[in-house]
Protein backbone atom coordinates (compact mmCIF):
# COMPACT_ATOMS: atom_id res chain seq x y z
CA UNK A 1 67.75 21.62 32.25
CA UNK A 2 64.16 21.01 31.57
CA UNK A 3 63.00 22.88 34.45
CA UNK A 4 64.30 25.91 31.66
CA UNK A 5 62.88 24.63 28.69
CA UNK A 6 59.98 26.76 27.27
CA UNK A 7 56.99 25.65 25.34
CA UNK A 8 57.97 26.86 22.14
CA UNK A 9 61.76 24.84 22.69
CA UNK A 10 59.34 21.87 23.77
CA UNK A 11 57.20 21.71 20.37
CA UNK A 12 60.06 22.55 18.30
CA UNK A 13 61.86 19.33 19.84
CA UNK A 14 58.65 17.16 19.35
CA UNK A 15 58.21 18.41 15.89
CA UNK A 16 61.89 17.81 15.37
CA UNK A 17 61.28 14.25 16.64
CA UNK A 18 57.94 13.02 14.20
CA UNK A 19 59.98 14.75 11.17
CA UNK A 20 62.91 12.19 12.12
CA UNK A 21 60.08 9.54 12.26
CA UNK A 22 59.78 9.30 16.00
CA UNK A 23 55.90 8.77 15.80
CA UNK A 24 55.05 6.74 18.66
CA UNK A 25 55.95 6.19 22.37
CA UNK A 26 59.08 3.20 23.64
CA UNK A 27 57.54 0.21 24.36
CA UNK A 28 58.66 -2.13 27.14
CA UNK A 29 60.94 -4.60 25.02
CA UNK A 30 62.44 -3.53 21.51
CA UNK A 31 60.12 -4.53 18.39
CA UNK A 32 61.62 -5.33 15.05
CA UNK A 33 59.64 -4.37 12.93
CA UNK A 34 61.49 -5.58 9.76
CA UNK A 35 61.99 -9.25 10.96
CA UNK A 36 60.62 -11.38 8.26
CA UNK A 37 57.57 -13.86 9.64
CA UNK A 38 57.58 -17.61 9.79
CA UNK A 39 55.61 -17.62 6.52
CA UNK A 40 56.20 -15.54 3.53
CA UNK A 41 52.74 -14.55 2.21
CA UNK A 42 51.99 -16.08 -1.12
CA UNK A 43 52.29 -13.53 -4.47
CA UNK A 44 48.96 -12.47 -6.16
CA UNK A 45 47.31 -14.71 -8.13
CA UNK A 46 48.26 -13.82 -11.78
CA UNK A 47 45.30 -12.57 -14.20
CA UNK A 48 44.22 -14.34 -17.38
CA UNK A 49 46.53 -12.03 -19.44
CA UNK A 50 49.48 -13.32 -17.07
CA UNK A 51 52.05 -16.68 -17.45
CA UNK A 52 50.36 -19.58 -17.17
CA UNK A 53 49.97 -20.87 -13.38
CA UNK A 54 52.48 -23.84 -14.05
CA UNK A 55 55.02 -21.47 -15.02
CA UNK A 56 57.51 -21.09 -12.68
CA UNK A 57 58.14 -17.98 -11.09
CA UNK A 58 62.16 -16.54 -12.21
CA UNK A 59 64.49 -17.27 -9.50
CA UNK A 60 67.97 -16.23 -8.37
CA UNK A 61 71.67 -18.08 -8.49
CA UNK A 62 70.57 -19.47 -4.78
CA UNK A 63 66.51 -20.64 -6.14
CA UNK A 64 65.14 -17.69 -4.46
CA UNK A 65 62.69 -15.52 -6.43
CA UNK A 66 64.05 -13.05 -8.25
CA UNK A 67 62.37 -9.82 -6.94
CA UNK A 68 62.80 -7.83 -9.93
CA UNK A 69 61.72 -10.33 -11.73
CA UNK A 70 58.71 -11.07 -10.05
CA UNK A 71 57.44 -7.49 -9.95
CA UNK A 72 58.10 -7.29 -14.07
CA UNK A 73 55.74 -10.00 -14.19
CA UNK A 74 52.95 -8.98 -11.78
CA UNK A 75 53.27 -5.50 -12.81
CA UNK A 76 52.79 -6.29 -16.67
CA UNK A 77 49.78 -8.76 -15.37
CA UNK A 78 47.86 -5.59 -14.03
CA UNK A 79 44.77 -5.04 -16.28
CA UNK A 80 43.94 -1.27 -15.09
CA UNK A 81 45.03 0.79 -12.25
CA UNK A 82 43.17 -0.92 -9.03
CA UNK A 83 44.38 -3.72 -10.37
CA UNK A 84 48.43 -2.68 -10.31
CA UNK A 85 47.17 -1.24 -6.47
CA UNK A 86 45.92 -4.89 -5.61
CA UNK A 87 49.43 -6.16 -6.67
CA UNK A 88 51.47 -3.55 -5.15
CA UNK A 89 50.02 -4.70 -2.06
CA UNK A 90 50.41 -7.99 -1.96
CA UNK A 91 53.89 -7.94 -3.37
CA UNK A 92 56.11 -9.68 -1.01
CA UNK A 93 59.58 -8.80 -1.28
CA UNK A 94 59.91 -4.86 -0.33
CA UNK A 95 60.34 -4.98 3.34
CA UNK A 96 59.49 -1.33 3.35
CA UNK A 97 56.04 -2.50 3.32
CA UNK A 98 56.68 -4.06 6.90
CA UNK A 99 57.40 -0.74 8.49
CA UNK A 100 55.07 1.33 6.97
CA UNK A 101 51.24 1.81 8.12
CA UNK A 102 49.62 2.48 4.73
CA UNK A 103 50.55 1.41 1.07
CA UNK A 104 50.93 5.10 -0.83
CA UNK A 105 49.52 4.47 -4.40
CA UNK A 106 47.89 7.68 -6.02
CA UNK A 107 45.83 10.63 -5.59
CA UNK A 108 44.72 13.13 -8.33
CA UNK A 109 42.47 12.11 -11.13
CA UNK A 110 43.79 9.34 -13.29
CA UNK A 111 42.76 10.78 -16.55
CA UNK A 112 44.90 14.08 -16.20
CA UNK A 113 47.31 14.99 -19.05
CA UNK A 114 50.01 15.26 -16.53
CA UNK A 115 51.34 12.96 -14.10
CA UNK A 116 53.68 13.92 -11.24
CA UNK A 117 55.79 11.24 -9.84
CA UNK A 118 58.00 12.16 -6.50
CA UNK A 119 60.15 9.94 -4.51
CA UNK A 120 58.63 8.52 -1.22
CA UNK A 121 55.94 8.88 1.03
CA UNK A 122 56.91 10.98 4.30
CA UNK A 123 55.20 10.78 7.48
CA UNK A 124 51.87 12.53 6.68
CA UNK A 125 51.94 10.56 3.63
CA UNK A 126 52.25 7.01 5.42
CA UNK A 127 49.03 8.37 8.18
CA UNK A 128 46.73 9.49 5.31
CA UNK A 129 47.68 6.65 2.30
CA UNK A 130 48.14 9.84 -0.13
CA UNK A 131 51.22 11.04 -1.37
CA UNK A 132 51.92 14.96 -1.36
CA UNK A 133 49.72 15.84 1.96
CA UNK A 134 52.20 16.92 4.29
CA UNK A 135 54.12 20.63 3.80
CA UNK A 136 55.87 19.81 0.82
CA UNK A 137 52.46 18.30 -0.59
CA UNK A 138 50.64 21.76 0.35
CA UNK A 139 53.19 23.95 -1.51
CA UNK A 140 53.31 21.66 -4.71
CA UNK A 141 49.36 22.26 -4.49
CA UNK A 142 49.80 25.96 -4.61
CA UNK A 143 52.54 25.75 -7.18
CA UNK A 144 49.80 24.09 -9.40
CA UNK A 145 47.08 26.40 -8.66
CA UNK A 146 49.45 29.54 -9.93
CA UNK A 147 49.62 27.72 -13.53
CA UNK A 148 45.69 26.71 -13.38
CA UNK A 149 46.08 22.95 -12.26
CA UNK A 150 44.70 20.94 -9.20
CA UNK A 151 44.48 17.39 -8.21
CA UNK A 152 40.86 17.79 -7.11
CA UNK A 153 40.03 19.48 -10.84
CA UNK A 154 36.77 18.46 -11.85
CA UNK A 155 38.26 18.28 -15.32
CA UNK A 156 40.78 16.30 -16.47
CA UNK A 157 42.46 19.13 -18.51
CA UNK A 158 43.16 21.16 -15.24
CA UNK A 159 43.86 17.85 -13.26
CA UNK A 160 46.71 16.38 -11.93
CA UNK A 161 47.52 12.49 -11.13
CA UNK A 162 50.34 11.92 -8.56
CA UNK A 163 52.28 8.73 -7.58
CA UNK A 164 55.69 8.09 -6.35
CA UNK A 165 58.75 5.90 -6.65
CA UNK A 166 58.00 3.87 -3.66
CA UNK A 167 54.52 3.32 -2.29
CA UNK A 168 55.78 2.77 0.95
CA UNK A 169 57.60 5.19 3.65
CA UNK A 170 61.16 4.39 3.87
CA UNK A 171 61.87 4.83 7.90
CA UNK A 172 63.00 7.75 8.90
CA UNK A 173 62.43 9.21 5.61
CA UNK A 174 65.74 8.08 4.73
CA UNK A 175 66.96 8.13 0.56
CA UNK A 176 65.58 5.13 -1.18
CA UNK A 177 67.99 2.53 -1.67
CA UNK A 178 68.93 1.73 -5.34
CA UNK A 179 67.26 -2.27 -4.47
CA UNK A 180 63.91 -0.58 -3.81
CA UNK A 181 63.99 1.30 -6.60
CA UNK A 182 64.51 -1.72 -8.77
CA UNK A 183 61.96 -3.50 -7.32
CA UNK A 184 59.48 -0.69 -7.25
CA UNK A 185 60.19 0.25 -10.98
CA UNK A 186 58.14 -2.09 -13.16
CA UNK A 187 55.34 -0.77 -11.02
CA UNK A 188 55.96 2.40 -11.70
CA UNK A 189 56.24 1.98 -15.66
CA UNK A 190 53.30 0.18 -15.62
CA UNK A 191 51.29 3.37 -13.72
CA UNK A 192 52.53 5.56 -16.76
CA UNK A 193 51.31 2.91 -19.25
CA UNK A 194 48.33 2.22 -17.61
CA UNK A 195 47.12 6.53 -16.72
CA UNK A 196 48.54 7.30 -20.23
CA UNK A 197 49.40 11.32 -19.05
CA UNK A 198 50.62 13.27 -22.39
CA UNK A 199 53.54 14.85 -19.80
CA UNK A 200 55.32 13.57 -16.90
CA UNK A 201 56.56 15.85 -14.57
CA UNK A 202 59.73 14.46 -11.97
CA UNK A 203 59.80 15.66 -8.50
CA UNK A 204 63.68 15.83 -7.22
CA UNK A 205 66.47 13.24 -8.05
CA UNK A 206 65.45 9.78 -6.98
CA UNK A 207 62.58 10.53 -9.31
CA UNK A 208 64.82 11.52 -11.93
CA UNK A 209 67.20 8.37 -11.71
CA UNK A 210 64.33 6.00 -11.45
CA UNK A 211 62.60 7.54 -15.06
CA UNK A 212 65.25 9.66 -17.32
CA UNK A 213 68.51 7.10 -15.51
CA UNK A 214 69.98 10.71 -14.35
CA UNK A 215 70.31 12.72 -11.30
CA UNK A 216 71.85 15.85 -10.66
CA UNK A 217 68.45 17.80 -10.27
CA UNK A 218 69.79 21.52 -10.27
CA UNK A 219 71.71 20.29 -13.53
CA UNK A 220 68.38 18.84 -14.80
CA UNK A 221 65.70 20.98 -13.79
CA UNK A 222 63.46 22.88 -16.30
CA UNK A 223 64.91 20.35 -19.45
CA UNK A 224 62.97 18.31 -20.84
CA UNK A 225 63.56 15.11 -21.53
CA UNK A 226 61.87 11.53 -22.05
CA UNK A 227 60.98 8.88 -20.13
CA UNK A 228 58.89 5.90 -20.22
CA UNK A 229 58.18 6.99 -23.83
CA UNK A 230 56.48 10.51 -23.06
CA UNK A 231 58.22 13.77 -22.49
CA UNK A 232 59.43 14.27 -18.95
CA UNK A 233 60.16 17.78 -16.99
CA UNK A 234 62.63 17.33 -13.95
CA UNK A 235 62.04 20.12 -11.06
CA UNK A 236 63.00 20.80 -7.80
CA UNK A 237 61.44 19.31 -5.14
CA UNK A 238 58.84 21.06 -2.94
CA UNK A 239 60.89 19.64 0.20
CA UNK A 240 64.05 21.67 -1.52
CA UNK A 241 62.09 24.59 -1.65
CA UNK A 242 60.75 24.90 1.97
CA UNK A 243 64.80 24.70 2.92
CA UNK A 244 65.83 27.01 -0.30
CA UNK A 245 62.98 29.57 -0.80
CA UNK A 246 65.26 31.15 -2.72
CA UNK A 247 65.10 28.47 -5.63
CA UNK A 248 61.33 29.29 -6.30
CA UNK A 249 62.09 31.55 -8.94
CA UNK A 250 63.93 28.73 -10.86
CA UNK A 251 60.86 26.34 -9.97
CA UNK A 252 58.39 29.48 -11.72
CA UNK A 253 60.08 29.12 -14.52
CA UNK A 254 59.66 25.44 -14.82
CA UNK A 255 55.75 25.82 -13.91
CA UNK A 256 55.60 28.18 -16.93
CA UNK A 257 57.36 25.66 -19.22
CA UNK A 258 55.01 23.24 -18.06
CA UNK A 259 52.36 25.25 -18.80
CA UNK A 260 53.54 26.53 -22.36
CA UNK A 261 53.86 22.76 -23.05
CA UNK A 262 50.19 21.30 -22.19
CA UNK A 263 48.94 25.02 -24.18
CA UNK A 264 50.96 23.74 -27.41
C-alpha cells in the first residue's frame, strides 16, 4: 500500500496528522505529559493591592484550593497587563499549561478601541506564543484589513488587540471544557478591564459563552450585545469560514457593522 502512495497523498496525511496535534515523533516508552509533579509550584506572590499574605487562600469542601477562587484573586491583584501575563503563568491549577509549549497571552496593540477575544490557541498558536497566526489567524487579518484595521497599526484607532479564552492549547485542539473556562475567566475579565477597548468583538461560541453566557453563534452573529460592561459583536469564526466559505458574506456584513459602530 505505500509502495502506491504519492507525494501529494503523503503531505496531505502529514498535514492531516499536525492539524490533529501529532507534532512530534513516538518516543521509546509512553510520556504523560499531564501527570501532576511531586511538588505543586507555589502561586504568585500577591501585589500590594492584593489580600494580605496571612490571608488564607479560599479552599474547597476537601481543603484544596479553590481554583476559581484563586484565579478571582490573582487576577483582580494584576496591576497592568504584564502583570496579569506574570500571573497567568504561574497559575497552578490549569493542567493545560502542562501540555502546551508556550503560554498564549496577546498580540495587537493594547490601546486599540477594539479587542477580539477567540477561543484557544491551535498549533501555530502554541509554536509562536501568539494567538491568530495560523490559517484562521491569516484570514481574520485580511478580514480586518477590508474594514481599515490591523494588529500591527501604528495607530491605535486602526489597531486591533487580540486574546483568547484560554492561553494555553487544549491537546488536540479539542473544545474547551466548561472547568477551564471557569478557571480561565477572571483572567479574561480582568484583560478587558485592564486594555479598556470601547468594543469587543467574539470569535465563535466558546467565546460567546465565556463573555455574553450564550452560544448558538449562527443565532448570535452580527447582534450586538454586552459583555463585561462594553458592547460585544459575536461572529463567526475564521476556522468556520475556511470549512464554510460560503458564510463570508454573513461575516461582511458583521465587519461593516463593526465598522459603522467604531465611525459613530
Amino acid at each position: 500500500m505505500l509502495d502506491d502512495l504519492d507525494p501529494h497523498t503523503a503531505r496531505a496525511l502529514l498535514e492531516w496528522q499536525l492539524e490533529m496535534g501529532c507534532d512530534e515523533a513516538i518516543a521509546e516508552a509512553p510520556l504523560n505529559r499531564y501527570a501532576l509533579p511531586e511538588r505543586m509550584p507555589a502561586p504568585a506572590q500577591a501585589t500590594a493591592d492584593a489580600a494580605p499574605r496571612s490571608a488564607a487562600p479560599p479552599t474547597e469542601p476537601g481543603g484544596a484550593p479553590d481554583p476559581v477562587a484563586e484565579a478571582e484573586r490573582l487576577a483582580a491583584a494584576a496591576p497592568d497587563l504584564e502583570g496579569l501575563r506574570e500571573a497567568l503563568a504561574a497559575y497552578p491549577w490549569c493542567d493545560l499549561r502542562l501540555g502546551a509549549r508556550n503560554l498564549v497571552f496577546s498580540d495587537g496593540d493594547p490601546a486599540a478601541r477594539v479587542m477580539i477575544v477567540g477561543e484557544a490557541p491551535g498549533r501555530e498558536e502554541d509554536r509562536q506564543g501568539r494567538p491568530f497566526v495560523g490559517q484562521a489567524g491569516q484570514l481574520l487579518d485580511r478580514m480586518l484589513a477590508a474594514i481599515g484595521l490591523s494588529r500591527s497599526a501604528e495607530h491605535a484607532n486602526g489597531a486591533v488587540y487580540i486574546t483568547n479564552v484560554l492561553p494555553w492549547r487544549p491537546p488536540s485542539n479539542r473544545d474547551p471544557e466548561p472547568a477551564e473556562v471557569a478557571m480561565m475567566l477572571p483572567f479574561l475579565r480582568r484583560h478587558v478591564e485592564l486594555a479598556d477597548p470601547e468594543v469587543l468583538v467574539l470569535m465563535g461560541n466558546h467565546a460567546c459563552g465565556a463573555v455574553i453566557g450564550a452560544r448558538g453563534i449562527t443565532r448570535l452573529r452580527g447582534k450586538w450585545a454586552e459583555g463585561f460592561g462594553r458592547p460585544a459583536l459575536p461572529m463567526l469564526h475564521p476556522a468556520y469560514l475556511l470549512r464554510q466559505p460560503a458564510a463570508k458574506r454573513e461575516t461582511w456584513a458583521d465587519l461593516l457593522s463593526l465598522a459603522a459602530r467604531l465611525e459613530r
